[in-house]
N, C-alpha and C. Protein backbone atom coordinates (compact mmCIF):
# COMPACT_ATOMS: atom_id res chain seq x y z
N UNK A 1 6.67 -11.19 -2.56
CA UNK A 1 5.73 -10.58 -3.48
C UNK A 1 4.33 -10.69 -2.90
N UNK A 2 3.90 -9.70 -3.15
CA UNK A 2 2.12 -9.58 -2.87
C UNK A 2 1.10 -9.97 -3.83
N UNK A 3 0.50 -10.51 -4.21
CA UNK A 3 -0.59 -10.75 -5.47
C UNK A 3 0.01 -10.78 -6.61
N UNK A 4 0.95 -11.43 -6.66
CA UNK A 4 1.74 -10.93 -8.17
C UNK A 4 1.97 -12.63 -8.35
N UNK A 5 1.92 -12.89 -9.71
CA UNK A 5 2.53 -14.14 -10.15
C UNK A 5 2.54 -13.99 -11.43
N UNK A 6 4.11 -14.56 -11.94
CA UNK A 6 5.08 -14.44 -13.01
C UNK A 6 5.03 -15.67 -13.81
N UNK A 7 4.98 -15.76 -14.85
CA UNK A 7 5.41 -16.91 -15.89
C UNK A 7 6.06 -16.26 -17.30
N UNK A 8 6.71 -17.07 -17.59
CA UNK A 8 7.57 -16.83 -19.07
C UNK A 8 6.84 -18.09 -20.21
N UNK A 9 6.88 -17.37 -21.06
CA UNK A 9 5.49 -18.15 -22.00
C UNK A 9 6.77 -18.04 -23.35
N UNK A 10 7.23 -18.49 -24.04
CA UNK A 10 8.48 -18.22 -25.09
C UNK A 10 9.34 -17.47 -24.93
N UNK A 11 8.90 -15.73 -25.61
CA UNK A 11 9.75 -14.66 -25.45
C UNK A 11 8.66 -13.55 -24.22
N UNK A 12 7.88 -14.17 -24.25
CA UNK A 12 6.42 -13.42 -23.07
C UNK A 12 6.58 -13.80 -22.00
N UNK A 13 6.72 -12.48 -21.11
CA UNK A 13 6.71 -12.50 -20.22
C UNK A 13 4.84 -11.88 -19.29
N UNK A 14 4.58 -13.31 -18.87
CA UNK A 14 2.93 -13.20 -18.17
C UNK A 14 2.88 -12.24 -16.99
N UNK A 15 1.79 -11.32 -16.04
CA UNK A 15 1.97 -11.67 -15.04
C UNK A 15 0.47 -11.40 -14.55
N UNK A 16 0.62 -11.98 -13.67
CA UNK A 16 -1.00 -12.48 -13.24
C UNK A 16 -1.34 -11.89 -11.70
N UNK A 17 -2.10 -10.70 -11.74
CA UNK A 17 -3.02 -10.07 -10.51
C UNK A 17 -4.15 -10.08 -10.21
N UNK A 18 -4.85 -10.29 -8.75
CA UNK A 18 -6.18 -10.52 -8.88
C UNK A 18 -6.42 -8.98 -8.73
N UNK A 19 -7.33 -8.03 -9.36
CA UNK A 19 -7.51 -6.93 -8.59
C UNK A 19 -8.45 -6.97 -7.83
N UNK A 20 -8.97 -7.57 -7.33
CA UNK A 20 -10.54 -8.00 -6.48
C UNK A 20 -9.21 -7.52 -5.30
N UNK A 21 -8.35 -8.37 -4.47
CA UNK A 21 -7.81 -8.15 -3.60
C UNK A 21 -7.00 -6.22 -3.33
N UNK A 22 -6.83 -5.95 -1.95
CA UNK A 22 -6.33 -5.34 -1.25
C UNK A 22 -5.29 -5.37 -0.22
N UNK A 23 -4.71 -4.69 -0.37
CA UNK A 23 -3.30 -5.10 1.66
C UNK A 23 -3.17 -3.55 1.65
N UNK A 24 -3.98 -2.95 2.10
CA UNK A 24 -4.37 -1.87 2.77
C UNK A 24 -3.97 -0.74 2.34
N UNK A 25 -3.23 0.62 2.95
CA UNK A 25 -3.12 1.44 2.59
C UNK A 25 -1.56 1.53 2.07
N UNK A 26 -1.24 2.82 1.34
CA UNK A 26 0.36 2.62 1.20
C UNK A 26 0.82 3.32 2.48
N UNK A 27 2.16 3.50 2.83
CA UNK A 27 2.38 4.56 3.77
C UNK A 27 2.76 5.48 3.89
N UNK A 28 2.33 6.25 2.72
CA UNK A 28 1.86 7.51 2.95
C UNK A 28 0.21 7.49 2.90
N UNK A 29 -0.69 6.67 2.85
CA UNK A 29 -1.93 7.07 2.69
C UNK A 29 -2.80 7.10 1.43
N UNK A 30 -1.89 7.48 0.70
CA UNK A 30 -2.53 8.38 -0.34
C UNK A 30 -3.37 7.31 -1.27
N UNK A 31 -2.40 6.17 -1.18
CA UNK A 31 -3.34 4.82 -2.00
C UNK A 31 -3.32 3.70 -1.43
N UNK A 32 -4.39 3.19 -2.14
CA UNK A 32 -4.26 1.50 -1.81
C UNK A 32 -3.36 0.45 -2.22
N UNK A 33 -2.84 -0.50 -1.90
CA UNK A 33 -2.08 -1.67 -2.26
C UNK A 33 -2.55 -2.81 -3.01
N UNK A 34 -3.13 -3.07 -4.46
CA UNK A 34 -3.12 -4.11 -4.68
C UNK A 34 -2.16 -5.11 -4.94
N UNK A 35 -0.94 -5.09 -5.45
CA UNK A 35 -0.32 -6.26 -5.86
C UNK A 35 1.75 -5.06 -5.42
N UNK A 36 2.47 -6.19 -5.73
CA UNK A 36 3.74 -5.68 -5.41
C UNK A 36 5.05 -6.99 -5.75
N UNK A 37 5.85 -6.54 -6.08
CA UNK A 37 6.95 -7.72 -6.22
C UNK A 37 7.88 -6.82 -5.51
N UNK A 38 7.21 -5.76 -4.10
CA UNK A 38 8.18 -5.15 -3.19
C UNK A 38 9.53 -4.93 -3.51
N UNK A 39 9.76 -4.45 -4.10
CA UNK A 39 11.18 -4.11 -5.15
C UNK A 39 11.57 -4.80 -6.30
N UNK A 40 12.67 -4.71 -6.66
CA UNK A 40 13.11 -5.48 -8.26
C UNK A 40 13.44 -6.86 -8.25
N UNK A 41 12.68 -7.89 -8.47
CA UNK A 41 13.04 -9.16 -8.78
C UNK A 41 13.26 -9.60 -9.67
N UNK A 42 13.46 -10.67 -10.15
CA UNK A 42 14.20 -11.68 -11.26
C UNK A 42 12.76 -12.20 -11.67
N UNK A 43 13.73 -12.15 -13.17
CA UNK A 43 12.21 -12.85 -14.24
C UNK A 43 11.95 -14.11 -13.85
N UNK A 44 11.36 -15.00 -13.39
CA UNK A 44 12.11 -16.13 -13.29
C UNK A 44 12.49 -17.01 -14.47
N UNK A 45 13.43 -17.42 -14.39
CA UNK A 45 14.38 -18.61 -15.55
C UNK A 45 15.19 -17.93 -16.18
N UNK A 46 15.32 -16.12 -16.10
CA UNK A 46 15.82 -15.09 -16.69
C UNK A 46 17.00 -14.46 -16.36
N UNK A 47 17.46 -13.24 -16.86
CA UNK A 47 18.22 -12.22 -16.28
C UNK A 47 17.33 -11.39 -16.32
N UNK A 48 16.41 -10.94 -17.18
CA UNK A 48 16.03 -9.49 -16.88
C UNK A 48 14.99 -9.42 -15.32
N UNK A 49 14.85 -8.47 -14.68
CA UNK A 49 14.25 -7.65 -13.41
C UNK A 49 12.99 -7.18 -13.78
N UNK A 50 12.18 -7.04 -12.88
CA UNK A 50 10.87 -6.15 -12.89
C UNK A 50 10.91 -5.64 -11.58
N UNK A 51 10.11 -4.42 -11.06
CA UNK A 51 9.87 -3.70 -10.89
C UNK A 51 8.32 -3.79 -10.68
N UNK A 52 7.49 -3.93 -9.72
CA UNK A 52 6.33 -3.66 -9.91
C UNK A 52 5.15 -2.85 -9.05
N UNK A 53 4.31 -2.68 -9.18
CA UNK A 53 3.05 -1.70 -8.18
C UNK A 53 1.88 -1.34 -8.49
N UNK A 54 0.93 -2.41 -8.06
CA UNK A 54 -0.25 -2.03 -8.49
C UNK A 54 -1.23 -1.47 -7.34
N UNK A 55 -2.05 -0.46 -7.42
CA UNK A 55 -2.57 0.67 -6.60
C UNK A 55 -3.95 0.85 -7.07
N UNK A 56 -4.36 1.86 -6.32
CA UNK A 56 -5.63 2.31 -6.71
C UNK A 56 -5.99 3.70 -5.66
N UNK A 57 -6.48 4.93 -6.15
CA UNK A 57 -7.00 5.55 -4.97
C UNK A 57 -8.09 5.52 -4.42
N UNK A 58 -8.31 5.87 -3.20
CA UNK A 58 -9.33 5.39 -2.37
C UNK A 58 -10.54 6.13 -3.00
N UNK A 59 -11.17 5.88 -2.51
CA UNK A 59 -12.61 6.32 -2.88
C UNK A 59 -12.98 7.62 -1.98
């Protein structure tokens, strides 16, 4: 995972990104990379999955 961090709070599920940070372009270009759990991972302590992608377009 890239900038991403997960916690389970009861039935809440947290997740915590800085958006100040960057990891460059995507590859196609078209956006930027802030955060990623690079495909579907585990909640942790869970069964359910996420999915995640946080972006931005360039300026």
């Amino acid at each position: 995972m890239k900038n991403v961090e997960m916690t389970v709070e009861g039935e809440n599920l947290i997740i915590k990104v800085d958006l100040s940070k960057d990891f460059g372009p995507s590859k196609s270009g078209k956006t930027i990379i802030i955060a990623s759990t690079e495909g579907n991972v585990s909640v942790p302590e869970r069964d359910e999955k996420i999915g995640l992608n946080v972006y931005r377009y360039p300026d």
